[in-house]
Protein backbone atom coordinates (compact mmCIF):
# COMPACT_ATOMS: atom_id res chain seq x y z
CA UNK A 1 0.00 0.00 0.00
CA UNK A 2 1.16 3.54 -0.47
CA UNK A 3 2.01 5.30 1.92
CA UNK A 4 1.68 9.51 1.85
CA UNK A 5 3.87 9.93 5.26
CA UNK A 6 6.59 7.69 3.92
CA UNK A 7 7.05 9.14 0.74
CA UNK A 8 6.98 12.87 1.91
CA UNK A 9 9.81 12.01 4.53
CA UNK A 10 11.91 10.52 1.54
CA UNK A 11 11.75 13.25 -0.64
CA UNK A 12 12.73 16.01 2.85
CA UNK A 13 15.64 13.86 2.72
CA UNK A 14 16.82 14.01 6.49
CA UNK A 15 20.67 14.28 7.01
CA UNK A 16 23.34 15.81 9.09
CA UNK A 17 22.62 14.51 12.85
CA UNK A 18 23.46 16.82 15.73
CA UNK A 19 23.07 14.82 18.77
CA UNK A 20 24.02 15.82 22.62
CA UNK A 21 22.83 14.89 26.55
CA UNK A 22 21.88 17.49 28.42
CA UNK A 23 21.09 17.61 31.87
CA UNK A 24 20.16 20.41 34.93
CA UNK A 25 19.66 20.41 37.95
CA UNK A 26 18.48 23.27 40.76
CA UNK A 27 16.91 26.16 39.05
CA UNK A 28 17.77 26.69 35.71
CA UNK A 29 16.19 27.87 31.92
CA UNK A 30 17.74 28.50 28.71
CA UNK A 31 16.27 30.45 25.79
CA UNK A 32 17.19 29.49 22.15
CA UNK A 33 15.91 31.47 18.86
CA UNK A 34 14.17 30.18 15.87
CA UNK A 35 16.58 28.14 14.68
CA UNK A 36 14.40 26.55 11.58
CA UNK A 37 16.50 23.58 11.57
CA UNK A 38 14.21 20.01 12.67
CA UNK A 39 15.27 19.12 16.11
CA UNK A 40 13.92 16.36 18.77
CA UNK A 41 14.60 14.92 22.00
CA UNK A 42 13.96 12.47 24.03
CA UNK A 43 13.54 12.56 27.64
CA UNK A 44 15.98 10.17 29.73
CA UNK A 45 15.14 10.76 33.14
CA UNK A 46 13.27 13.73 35.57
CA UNK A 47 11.22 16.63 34.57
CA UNK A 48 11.53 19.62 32.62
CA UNK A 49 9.54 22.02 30.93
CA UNK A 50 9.41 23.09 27.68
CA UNK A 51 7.57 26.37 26.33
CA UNK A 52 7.93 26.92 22.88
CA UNK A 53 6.49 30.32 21.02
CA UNK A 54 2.63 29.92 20.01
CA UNK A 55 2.33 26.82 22.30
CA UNK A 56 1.10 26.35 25.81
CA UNK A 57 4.41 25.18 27.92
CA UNK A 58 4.38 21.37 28.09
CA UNK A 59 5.69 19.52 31.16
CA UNK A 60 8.03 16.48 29.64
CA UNK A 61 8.78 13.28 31.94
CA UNK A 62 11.06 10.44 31.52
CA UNK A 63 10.58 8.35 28.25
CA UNK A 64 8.82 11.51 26.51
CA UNK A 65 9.69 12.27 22.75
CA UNK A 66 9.48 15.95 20.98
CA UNK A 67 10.01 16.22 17.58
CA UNK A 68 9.99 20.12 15.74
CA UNK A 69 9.88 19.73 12.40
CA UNK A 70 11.32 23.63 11.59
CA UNK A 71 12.17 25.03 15.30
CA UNK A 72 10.67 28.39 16.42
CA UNK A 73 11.95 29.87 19.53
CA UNK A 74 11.55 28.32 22.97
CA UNK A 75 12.24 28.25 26.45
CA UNK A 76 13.79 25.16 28.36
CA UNK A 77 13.40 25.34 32.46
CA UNK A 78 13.83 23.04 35.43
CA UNK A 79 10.62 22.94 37.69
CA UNK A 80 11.70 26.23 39.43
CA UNK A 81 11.99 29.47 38.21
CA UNK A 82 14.92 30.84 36.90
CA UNK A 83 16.22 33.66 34.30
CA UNK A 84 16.83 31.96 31.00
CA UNK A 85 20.28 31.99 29.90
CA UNK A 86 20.31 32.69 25.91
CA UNK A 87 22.07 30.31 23.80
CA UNK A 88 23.03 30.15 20.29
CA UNK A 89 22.63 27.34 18.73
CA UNK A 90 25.14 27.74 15.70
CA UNK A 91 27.72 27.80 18.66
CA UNK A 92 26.37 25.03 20.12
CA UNK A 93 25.78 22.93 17.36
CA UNK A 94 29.95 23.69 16.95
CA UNK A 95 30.63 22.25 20.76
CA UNK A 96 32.01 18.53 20.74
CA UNK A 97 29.14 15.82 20.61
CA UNK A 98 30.79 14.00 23.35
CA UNK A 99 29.95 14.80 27.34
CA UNK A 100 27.16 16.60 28.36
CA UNK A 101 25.65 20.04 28.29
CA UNK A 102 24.69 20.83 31.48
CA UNK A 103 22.48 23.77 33.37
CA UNK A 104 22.12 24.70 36.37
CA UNK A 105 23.62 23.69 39.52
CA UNK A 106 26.84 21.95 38.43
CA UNK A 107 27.57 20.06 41.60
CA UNK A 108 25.54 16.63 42.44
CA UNK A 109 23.84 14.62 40.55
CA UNK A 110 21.46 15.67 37.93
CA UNK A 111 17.50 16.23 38.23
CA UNK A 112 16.91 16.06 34.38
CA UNK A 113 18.37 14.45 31.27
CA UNK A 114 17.62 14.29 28.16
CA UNK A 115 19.14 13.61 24.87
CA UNK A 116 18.49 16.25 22.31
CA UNK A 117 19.58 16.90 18.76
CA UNK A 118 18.62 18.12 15.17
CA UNK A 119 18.89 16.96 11.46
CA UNK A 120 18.63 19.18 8.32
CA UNK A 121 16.14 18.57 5.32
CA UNK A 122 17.95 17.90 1.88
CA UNK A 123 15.09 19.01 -0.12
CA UNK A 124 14.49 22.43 -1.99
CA UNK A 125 10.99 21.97 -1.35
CA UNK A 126 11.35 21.47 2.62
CA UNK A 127 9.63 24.29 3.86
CA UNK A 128 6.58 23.18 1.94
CA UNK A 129 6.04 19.27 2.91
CA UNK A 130 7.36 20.63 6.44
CA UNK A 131 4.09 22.66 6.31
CA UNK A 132 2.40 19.34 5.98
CA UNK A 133 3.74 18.25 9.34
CA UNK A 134 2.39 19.77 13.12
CA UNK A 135 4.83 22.43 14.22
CA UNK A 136 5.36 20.64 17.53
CA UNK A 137 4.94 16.71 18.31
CA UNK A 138 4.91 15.58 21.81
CA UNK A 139 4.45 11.79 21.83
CA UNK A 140 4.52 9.77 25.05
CA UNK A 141 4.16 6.02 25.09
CA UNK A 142 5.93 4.93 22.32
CA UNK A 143 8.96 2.56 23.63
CA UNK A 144 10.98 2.39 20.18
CA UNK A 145 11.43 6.17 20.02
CA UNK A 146 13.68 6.15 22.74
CA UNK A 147 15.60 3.30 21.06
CA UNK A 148 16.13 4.91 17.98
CA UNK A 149 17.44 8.29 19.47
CA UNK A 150 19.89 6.24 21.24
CA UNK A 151 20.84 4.86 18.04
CA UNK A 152 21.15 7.81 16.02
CA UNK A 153 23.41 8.96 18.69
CA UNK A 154 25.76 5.87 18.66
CA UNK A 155 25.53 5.87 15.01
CA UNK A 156 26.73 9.82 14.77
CA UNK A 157 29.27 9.74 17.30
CA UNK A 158 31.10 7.16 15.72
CA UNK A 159 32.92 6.37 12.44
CA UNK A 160 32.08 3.11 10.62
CA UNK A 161 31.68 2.46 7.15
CA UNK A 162 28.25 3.30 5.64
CA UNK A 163 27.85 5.72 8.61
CA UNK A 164 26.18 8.54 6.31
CA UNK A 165 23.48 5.59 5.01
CA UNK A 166 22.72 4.46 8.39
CA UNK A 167 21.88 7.80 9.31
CA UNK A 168 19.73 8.75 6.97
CA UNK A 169 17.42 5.27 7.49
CA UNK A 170 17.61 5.64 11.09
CA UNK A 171 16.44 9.57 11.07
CA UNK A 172 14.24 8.69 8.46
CA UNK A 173 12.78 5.74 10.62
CA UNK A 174 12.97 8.00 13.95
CA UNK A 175 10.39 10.64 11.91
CA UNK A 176 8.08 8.00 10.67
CA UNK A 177 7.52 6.36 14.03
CA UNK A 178 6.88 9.84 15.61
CA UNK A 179 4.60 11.19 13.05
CA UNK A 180 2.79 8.03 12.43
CA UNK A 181 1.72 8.01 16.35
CA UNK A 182 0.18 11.19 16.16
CA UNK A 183 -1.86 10.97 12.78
CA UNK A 184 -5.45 11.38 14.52
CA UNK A 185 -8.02 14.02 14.29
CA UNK A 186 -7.29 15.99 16.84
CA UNK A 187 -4.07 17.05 14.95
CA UNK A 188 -3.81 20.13 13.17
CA UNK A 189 -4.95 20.53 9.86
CA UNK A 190 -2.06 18.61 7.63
CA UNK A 191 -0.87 15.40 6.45
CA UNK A 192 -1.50 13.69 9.70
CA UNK A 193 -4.75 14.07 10.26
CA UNK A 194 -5.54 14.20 6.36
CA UNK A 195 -4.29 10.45 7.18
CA UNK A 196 -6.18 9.81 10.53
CA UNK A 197 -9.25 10.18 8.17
CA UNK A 198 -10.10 7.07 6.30
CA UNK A 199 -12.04 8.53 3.24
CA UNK A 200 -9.55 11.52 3.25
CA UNK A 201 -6.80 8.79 3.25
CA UNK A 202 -8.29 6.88 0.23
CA UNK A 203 -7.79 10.23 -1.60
CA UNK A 204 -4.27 11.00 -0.59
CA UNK A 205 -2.69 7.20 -1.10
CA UNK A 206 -4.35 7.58 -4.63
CA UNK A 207 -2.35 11.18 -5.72
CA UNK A 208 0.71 9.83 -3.76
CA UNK A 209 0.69 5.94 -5.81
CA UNK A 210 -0.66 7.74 -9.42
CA UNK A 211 0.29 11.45 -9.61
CA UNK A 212 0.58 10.86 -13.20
CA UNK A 213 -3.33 10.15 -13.60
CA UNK A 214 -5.93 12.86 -14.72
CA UNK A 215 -7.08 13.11 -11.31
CA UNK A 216 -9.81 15.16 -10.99
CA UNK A 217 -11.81 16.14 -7.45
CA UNK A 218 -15.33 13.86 -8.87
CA UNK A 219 -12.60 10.79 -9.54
CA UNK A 220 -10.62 11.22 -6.22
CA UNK A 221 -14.58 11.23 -4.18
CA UNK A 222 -15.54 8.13 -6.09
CA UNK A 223 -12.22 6.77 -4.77
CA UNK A 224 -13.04 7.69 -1.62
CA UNK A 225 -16.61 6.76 -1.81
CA UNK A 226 -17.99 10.08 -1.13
CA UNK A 227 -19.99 12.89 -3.13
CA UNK A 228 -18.23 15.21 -4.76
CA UNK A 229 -18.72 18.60 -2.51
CA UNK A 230 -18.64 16.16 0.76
CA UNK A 231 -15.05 14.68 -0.40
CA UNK A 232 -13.74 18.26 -1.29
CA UNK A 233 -14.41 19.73 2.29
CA UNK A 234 -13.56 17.43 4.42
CA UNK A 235 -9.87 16.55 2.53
CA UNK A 236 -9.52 20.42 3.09
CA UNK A 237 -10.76 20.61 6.37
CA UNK A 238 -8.14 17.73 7.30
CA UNK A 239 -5.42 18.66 5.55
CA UNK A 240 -5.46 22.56 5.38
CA UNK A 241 -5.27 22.64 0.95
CA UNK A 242 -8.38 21.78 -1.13
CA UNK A 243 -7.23 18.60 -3.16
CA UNK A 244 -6.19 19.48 -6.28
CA UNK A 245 -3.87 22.48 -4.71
CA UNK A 246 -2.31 19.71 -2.78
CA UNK A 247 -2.24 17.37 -5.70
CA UNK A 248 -0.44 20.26 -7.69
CA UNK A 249 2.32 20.97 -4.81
CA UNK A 250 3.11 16.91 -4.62
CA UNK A 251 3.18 16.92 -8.35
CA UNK A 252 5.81 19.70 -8.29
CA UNK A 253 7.74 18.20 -5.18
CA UNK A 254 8.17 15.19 -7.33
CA UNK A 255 9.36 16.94 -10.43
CA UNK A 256 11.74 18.84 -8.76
CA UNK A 257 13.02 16.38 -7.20
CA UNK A 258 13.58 13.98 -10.44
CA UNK A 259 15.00 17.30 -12.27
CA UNK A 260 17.34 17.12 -9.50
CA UNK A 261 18.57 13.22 -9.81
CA UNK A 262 19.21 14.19 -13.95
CA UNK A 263 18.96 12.13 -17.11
CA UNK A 264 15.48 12.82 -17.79
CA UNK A 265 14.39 14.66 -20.46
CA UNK A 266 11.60 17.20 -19.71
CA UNK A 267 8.87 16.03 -21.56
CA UNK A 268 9.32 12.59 -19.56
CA UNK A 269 9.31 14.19 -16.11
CA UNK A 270 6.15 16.23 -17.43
CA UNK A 271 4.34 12.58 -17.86
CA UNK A 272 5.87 11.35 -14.48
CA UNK A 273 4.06 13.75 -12.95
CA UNK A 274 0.63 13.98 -14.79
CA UNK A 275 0.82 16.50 -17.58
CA UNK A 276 -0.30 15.44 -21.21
CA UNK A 277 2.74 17.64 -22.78
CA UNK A 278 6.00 19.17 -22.13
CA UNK A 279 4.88 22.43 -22.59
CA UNK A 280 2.09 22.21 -20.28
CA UNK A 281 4.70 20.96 -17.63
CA UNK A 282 6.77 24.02 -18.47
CA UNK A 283 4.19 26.59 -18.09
CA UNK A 284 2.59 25.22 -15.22
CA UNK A 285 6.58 24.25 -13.42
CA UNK A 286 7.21 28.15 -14.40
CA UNK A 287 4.41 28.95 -12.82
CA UNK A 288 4.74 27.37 -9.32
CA UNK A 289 8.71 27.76 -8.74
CA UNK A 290 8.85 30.50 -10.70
CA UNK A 291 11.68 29.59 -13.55
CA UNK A 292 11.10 27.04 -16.56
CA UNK A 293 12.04 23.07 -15.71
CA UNK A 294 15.05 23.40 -17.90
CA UNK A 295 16.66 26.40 -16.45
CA UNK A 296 16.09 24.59 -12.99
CA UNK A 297 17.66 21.60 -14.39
CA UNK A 298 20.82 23.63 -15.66
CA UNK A 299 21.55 25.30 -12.34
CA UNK A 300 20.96 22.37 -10.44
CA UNK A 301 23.09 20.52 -11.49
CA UNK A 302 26.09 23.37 -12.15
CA UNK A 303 25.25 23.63 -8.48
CA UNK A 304 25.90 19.90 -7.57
CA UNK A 305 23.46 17.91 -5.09
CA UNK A 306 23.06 17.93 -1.84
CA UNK A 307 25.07 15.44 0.16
């Protein structure tokens, strides 16, 4: 079966892990910036409190998983009070992996840890599948998400063959089994709870397995076994995009990113991705990314790919 949350998490292509335990203990807080990078963590042992901008503070507990798909600014604290300290996390992301940040009171030992980190998205088109994705995911409950923090951490800290690979599946594994656990309706509007919605999801696994079909909103309800105006609110009620805007953003996800693998000519990405004729695919790439597919293609690839 096809599967929507899979294939948008291949195409952000996650690389680059970051990966360090931090602890506090006494009264403590630390303030970082927007960073826009993805970042997670995963609670080890005590309690802590996070407060991130546009959220209500959360109170996180042993065995507790947070995942940001593009960070905003927040606030980290211990239980008590405290100024925050401001940290930059360019600087911090420079530190040595190894050891342990810690706040607080240095002495004793600590109150709180927690092993934190962040990844980068490959993909040109991140900021729009991230949009796809809840801007904060607490999930608590899930045993293997602890696991594979642990080993992305191993796996980045050391320096075997195929490390790069291993990273990749495991972050790419580490998103799915976070995301997937919180695709229900109370989520906000997105590919999650576009998901947690079974007719919805009938539409959605049919764009994602046959974007190259002349899919129309009247053919995606039938899939879905729905009526026409029903099927077109409630797919953008769930997912934030009527249908065929979504349908037209995954369409141009996907051509960008074969334009970017090379050694296709235009007029077969164009049929890849469900247009009748080159030139259709040209106006309507122009369009969207604003430059024709083969003036994309040209500085793409004088501009290398990402590693």
């Amino acid at each position: 079966m096809v599967d929507p949350l899979a294939d948008v998490i291949a195409l952000l292509r996650p690389r680059a892990v970051y990966s360090k335990v931090i602890s506090g203990a006494g009264a403590w807080a630390v303030r970082y910036p927007a960073f826009g990078q993805p970042s997670f963590c995963t609670m080890l042992e005590g309690h802590c409190v996070l407060a991130v901008d546009g959220q209500q503070p959360l109170a996180l507990q042993a065995g507790d998983f947070v995942l940001m798909p593009s960070t905003p600014g927040f606030t980290l604290r211990g239980p008590e009070p405290a100024p925050p300290v401001h940290m930059d996390p360019a600087r911090t992301a420079g530190q040595q992996q190894q050891g342990e940040l810690r706040h607080g009171r240095r002495k004793g030992p600590p109150e709180m840890r927690m092993l934190g980190g962040y990844f980068q998205f490959q993909s040109l088109d991140a900021a729009l599948l991230v949009s796809l994705l809840p801007s904060l995911l607490h999930v608590r409950g899930v045993d293997r998400l602890p696991v594979l923090v642990q080993l992305v951490r191993d796996e980045s800290l050391a320096d075997r063959p195929g490390r790069h690979l291993v990273l990749a599946r495991l972050v790419e594994l580490l998103l799915i089994e976070a995301l997937r656990g919180a695709a229900n309706e109370a989520a906000p509007p997105g590919l999650l709870r576009g998901l947690a919605d079974e007719r919805v999801a009938v539409g959605l696994r049919r764009m994602h397995g046959a974007p190259e079909r002349a899919w129309t909103v009247p053919a995606l309800a039938r899939e879905a076994a729905l009526s026409r105006s029903t099927f077109f609110e409630r797919f953008t009620r769930a997912v934030g995009v009527p249908p065929m805007e979504y349908l037209l953003a995954w369409r141009m996800a996907l051509a960008k990113d074969l334009l970017d693998q090379g050694g296709l000519p235009i007029g077969a990405v164009a049929e890849r991705v469900g247009y009748g004729s080159a030139s259709t695919f040209s106006t309507a790439f122009s369009r969207h990314v604003g430059q024709p597919p083969s003036r994309y293609a040209r500085e793409r690839q004088g501009q290398g790919q990402p590693a």
